[in-house]
PDB file of N, CA and C in Angstrom:
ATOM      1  N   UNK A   1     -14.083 -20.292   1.454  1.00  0.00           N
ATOM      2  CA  UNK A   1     -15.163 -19.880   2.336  1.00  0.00           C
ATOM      3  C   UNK A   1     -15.024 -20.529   3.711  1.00  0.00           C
ATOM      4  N   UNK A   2     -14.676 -21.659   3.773  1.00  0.00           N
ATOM      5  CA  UNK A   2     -14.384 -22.275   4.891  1.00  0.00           C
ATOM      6  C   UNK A   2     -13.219 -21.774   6.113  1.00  0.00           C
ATOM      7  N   UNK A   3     -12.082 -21.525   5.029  1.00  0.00           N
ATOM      8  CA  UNK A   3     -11.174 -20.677   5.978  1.00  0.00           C
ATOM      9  C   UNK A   3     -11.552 -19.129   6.603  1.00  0.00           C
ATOM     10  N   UNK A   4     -12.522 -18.443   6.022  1.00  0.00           N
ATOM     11  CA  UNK A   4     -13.215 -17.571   6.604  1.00  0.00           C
ATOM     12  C   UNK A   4     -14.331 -17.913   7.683  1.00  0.00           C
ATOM     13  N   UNK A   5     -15.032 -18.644   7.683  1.00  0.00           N
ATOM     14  CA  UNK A   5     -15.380 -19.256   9.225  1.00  0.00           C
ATOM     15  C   UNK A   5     -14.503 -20.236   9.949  1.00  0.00           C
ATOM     16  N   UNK A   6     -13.425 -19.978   9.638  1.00  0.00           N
ATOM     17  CA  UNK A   6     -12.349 -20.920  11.099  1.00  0.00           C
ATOM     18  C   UNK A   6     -12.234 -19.807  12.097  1.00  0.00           C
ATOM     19  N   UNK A   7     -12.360 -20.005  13.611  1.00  0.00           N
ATOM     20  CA  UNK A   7     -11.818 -19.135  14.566  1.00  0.00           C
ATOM     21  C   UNK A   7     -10.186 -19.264  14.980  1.00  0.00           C
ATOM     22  N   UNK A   8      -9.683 -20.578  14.475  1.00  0.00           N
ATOM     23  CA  UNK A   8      -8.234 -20.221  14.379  1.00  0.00           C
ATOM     24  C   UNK A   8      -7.767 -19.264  13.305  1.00  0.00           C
ATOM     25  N   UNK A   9      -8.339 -19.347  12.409  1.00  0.00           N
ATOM     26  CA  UNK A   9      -7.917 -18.390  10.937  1.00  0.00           C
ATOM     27  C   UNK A   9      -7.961 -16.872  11.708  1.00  0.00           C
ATOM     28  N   UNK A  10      -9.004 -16.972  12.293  1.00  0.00           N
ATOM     29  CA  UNK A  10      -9.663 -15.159  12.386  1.00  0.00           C
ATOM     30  C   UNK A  10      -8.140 -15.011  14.043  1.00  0.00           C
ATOM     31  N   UNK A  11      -8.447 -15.724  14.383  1.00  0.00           N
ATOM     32  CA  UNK A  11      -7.217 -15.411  16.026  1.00  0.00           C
ATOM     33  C   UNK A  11      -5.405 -15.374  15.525  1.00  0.00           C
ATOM     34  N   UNK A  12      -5.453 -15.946  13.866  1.00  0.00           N
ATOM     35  CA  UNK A  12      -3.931 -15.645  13.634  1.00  0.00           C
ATOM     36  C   UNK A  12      -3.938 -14.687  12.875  1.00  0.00           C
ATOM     37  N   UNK A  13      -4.986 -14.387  12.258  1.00  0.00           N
ATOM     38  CA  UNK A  13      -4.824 -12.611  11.579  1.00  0.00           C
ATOM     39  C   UNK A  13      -5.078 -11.857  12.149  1.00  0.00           C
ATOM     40  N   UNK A  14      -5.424 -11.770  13.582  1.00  0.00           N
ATOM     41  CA  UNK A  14      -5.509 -10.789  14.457  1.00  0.00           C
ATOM     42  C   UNK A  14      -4.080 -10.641  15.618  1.00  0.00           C
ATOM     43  N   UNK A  15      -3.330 -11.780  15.518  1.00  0.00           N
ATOM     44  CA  UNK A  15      -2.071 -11.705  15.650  1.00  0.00           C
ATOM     45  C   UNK A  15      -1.131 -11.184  14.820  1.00  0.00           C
ATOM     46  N   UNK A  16      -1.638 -11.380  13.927  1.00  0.00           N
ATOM     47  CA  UNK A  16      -0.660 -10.648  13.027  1.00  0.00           C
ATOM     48  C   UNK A  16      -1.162  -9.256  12.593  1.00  0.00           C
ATOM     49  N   UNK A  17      -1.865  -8.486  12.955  1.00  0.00           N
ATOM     50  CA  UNK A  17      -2.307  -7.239  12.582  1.00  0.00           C
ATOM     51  C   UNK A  17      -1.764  -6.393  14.246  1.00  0.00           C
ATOM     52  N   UNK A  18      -2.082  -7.317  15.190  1.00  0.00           N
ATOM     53  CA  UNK A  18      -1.245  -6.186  16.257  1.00  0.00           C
ATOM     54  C   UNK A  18       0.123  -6.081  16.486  1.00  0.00           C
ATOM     55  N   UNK A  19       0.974  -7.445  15.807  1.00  0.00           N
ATOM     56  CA  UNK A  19       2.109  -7.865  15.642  1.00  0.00           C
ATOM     57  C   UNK A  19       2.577  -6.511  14.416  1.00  0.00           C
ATOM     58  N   UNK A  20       1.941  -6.223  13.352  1.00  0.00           N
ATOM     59  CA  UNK A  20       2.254  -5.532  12.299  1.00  0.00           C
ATOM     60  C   UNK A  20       2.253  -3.868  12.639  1.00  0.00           C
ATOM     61  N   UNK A  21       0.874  -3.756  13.674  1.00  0.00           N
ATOM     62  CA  UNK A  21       0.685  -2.200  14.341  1.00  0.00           C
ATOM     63  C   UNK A  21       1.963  -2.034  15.219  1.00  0.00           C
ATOM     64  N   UNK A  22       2.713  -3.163  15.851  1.00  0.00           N
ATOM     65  CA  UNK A  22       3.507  -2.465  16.683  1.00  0.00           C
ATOM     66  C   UNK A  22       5.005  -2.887  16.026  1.00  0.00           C
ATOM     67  N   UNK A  23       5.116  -2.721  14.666  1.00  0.00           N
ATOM     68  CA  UNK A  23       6.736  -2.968  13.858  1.00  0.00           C
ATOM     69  C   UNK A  23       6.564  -1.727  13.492  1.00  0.00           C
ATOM     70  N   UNK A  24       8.253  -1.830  13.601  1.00  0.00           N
ATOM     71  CA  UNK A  24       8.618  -0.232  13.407  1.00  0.00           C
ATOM     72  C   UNK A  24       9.033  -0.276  12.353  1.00  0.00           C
ATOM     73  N   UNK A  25       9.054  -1.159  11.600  1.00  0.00           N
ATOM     74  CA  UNK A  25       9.003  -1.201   9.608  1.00  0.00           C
ATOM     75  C   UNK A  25       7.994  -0.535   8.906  1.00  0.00           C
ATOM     76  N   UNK A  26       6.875  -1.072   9.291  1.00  0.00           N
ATOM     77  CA  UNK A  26       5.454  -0.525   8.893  1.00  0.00           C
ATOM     78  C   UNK A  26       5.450   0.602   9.328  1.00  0.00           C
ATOM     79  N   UNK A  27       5.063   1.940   7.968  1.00  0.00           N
ATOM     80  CA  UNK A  27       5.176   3.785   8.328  1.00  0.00           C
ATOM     81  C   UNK A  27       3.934   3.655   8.878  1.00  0.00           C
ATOM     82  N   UNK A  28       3.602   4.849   9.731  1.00  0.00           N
ATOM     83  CA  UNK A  28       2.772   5.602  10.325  1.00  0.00           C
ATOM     84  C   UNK A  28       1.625   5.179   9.548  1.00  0.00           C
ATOM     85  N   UNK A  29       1.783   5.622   8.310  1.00  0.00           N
ATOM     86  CA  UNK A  29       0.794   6.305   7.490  1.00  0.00           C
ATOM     87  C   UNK A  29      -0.159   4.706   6.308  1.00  0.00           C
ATOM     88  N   UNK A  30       0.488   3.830   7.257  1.00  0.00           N
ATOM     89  CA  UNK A  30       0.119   2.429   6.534  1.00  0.00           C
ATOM     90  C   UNK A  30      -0.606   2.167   8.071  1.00  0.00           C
ATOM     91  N   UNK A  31      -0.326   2.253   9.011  1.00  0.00           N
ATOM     92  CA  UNK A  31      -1.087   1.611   9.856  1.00  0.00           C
ATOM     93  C   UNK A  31      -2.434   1.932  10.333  1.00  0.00           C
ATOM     94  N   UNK A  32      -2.106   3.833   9.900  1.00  0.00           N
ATOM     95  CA  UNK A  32      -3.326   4.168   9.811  1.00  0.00           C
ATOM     96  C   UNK A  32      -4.622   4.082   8.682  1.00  0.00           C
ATOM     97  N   UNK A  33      -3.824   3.217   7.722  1.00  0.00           N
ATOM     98  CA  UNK A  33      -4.764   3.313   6.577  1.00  0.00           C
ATOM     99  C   UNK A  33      -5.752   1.770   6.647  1.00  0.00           C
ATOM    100  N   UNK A  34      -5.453   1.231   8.153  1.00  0.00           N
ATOM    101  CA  UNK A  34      -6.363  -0.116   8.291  1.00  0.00           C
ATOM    102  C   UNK A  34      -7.042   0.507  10.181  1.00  0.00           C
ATOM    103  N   UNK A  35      -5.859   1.389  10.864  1.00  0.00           N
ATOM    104  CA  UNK A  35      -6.864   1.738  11.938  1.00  0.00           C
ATOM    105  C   UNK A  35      -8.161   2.865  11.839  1.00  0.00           C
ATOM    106  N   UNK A  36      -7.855   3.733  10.854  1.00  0.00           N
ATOM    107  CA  UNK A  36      -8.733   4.602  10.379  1.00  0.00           C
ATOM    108  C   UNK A  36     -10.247   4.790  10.519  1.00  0.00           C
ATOM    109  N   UNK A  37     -10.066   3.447   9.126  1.00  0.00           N
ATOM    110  CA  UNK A  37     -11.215   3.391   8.372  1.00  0.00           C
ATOM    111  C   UNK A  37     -12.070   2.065   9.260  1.00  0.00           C
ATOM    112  N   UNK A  38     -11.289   1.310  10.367  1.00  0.00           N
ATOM    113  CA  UNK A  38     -11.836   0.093  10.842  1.00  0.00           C
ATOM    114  C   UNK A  38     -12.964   1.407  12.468  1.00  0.00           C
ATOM    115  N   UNK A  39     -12.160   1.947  12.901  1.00  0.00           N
ATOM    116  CA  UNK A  39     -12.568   2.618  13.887  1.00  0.00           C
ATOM    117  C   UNK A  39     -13.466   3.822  13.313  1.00  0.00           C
ATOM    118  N   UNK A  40     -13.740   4.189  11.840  1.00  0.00           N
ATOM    119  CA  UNK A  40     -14.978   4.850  11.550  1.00  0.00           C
ATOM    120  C   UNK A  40     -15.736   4.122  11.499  1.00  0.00           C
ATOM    121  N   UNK A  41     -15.947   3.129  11.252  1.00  0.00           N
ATOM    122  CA  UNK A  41     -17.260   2.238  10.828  1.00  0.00           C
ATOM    123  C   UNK A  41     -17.385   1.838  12.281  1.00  0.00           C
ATOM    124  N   UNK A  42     -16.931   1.262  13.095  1.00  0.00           N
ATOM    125  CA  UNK A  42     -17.303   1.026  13.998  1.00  0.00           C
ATOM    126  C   UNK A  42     -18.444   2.082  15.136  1.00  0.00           C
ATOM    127  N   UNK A  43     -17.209   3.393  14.856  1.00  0.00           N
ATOM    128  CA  UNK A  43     -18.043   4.196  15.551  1.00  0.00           C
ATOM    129  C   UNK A  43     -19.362   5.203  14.809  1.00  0.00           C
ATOM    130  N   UNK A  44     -19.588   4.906  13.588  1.00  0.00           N
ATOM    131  CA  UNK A  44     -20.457   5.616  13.129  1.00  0.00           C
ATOM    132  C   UNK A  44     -21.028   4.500  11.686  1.00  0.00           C
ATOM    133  N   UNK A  45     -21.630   3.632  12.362  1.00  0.00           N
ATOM    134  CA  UNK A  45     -22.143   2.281  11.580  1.00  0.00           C
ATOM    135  C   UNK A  45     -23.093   2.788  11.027  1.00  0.00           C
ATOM    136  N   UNK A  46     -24.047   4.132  11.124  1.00  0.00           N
ATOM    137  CA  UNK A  46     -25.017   4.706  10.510  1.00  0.00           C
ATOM    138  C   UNK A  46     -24.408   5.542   9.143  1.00  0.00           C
ATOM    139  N   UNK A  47     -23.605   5.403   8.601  1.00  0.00           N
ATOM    140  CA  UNK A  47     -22.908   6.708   7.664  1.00  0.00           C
ATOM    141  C   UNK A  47     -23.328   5.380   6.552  1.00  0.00           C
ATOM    142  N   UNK A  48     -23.164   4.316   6.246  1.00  0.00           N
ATOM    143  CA  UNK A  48     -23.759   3.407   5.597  1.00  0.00           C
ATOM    144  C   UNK A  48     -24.737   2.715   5.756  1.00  0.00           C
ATOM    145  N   UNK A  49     -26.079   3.148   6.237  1.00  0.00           N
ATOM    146  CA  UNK A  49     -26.833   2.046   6.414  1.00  0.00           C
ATOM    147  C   UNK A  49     -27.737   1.556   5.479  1.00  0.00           C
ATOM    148  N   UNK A  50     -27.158   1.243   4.259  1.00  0.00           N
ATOM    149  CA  UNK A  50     -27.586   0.126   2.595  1.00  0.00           C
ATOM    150  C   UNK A  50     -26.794  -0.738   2.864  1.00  0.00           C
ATOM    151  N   UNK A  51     -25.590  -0.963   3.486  1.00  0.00           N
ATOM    152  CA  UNK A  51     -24.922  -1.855   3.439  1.00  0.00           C
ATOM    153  C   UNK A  51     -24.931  -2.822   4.710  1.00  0.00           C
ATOM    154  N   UNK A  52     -25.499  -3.969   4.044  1.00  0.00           N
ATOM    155  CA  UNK A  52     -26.010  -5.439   5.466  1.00  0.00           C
ATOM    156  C   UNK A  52     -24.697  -5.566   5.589  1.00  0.00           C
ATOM    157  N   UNK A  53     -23.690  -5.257   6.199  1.00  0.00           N
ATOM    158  CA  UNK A  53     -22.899  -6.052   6.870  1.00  0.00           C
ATOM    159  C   UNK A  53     -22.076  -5.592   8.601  1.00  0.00           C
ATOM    160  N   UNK A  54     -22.245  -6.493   8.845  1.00  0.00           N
ATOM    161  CA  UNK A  54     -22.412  -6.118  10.315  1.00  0.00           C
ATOM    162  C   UNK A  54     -20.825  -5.309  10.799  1.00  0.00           C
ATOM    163  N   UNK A  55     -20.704  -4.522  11.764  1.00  0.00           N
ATOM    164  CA  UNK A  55     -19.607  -3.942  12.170  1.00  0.00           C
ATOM    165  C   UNK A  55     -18.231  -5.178  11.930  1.00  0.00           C
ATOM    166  N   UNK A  56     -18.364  -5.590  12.846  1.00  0.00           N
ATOM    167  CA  UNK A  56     -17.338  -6.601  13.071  1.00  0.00           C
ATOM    168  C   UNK A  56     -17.003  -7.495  11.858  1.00  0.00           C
ATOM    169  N   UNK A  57     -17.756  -7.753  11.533  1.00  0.00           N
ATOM    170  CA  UNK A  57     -17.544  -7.935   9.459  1.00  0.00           C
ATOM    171  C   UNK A  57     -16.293  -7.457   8.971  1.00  0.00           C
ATOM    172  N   UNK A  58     -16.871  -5.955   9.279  1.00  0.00           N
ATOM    173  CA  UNK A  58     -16.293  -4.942   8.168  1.00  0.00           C
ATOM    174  C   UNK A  58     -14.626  -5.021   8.821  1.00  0.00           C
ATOM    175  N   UNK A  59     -14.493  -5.359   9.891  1.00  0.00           N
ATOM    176  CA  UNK A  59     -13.108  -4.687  10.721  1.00  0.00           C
ATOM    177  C   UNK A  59     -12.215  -6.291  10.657  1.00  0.00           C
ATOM    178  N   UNK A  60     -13.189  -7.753  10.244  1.00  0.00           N
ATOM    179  CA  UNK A  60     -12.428  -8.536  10.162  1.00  0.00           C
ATOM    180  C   UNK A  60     -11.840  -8.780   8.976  1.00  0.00           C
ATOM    181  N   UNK A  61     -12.765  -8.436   7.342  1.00  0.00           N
ATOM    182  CA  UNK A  61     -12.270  -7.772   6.340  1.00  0.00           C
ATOM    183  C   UNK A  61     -10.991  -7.547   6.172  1.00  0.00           C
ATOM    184  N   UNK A  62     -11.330  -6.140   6.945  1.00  0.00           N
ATOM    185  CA  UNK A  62     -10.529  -5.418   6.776  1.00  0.00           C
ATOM    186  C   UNK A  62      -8.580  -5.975   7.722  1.00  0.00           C
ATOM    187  N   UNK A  63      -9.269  -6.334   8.338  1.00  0.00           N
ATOM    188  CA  UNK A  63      -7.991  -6.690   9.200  1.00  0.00           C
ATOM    189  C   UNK A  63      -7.050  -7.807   8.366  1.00  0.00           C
ATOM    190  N   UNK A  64      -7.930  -8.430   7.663  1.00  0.00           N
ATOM    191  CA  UNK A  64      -7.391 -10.010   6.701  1.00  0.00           C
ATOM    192  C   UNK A  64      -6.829  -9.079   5.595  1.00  0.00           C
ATOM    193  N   UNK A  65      -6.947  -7.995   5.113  1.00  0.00           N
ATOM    194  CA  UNK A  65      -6.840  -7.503   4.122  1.00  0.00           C
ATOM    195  C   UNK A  65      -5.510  -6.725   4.333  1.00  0.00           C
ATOM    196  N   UNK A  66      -5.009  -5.830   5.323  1.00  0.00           N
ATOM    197  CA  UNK A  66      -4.276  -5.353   6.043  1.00  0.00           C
ATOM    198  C   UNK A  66      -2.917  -6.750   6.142  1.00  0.00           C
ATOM    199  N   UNK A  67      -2.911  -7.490   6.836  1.00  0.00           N
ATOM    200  CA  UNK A  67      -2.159  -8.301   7.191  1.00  0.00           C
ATOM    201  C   UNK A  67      -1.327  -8.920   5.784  1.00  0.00           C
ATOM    202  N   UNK A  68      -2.473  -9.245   5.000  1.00  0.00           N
ATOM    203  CA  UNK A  68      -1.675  -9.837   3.786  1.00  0.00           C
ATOM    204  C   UNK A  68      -1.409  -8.787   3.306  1.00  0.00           C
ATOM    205  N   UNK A  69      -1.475  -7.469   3.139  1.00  0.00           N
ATOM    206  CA  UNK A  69      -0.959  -6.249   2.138  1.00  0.00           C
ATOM    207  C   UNK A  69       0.411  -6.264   2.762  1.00  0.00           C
ATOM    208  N   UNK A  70       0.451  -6.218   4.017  1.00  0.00           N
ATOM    209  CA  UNK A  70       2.044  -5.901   5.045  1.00  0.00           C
ATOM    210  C   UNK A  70       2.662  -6.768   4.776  1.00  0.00           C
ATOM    211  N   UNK A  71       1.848  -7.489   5.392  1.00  0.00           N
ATOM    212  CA  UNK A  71       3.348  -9.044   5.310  1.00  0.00           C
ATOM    213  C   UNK A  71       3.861  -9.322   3.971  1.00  0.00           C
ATOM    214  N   UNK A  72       2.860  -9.211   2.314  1.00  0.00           N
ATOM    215  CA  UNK A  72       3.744  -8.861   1.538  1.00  0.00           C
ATOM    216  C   UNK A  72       4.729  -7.739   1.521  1.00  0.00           C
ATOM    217  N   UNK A  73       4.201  -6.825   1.617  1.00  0.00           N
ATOM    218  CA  UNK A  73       4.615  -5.574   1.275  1.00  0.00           C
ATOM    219  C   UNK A  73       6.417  -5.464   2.185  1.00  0.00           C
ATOM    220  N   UNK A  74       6.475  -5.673   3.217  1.00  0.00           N
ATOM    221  CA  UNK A  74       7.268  -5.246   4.345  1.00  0.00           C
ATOM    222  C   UNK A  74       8.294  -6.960   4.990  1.00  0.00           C
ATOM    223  N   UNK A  75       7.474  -7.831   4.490  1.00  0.00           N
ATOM    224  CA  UNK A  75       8.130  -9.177   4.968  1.00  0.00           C
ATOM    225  C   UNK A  75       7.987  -8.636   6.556  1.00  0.00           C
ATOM    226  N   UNK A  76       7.601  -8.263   7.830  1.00  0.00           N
ATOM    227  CA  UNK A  76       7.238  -8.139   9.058  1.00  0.00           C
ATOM    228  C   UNK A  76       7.269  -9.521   9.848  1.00  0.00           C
TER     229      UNK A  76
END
């Protein structure tokens, strides 16, 4: 829980998610499966509204989630 409120934690998985969007290892069709779904919620935060969690939540989630799937997946 702690490493999820570090702002160094959150600034090196966000290095590594634009680092991962712009390898040309990682297909098309993987990069869109973390820009997708991060840029629906953002832009239409009402399509869920039961769920308390704030935009930026959902896209840092998601971004931590993304990074470790690649970097296993692809070694990047």
């Amino acid at each position: 829980m702690r490493k999820l409120l570090s702002l160094r934690h959150w600034l090196h998985v966000f290095k590594r998610v634009w680092r991962l969007l712009g390898s040309a290892q990682v297909p098309v069709w993987e990069k869109l499966l973390f820009a997708v779904p991060a840029l629906l919620y953002v832009v239409l935060p009402d399509v869920l509204p039961l769920l308390p969690i704030d935009d930026i939540a959902v896209v840092m989630l998601l971004a931590n989630w993304f990074a470790a799937r690649m970097e296993n997946k692809y070694r990047a």
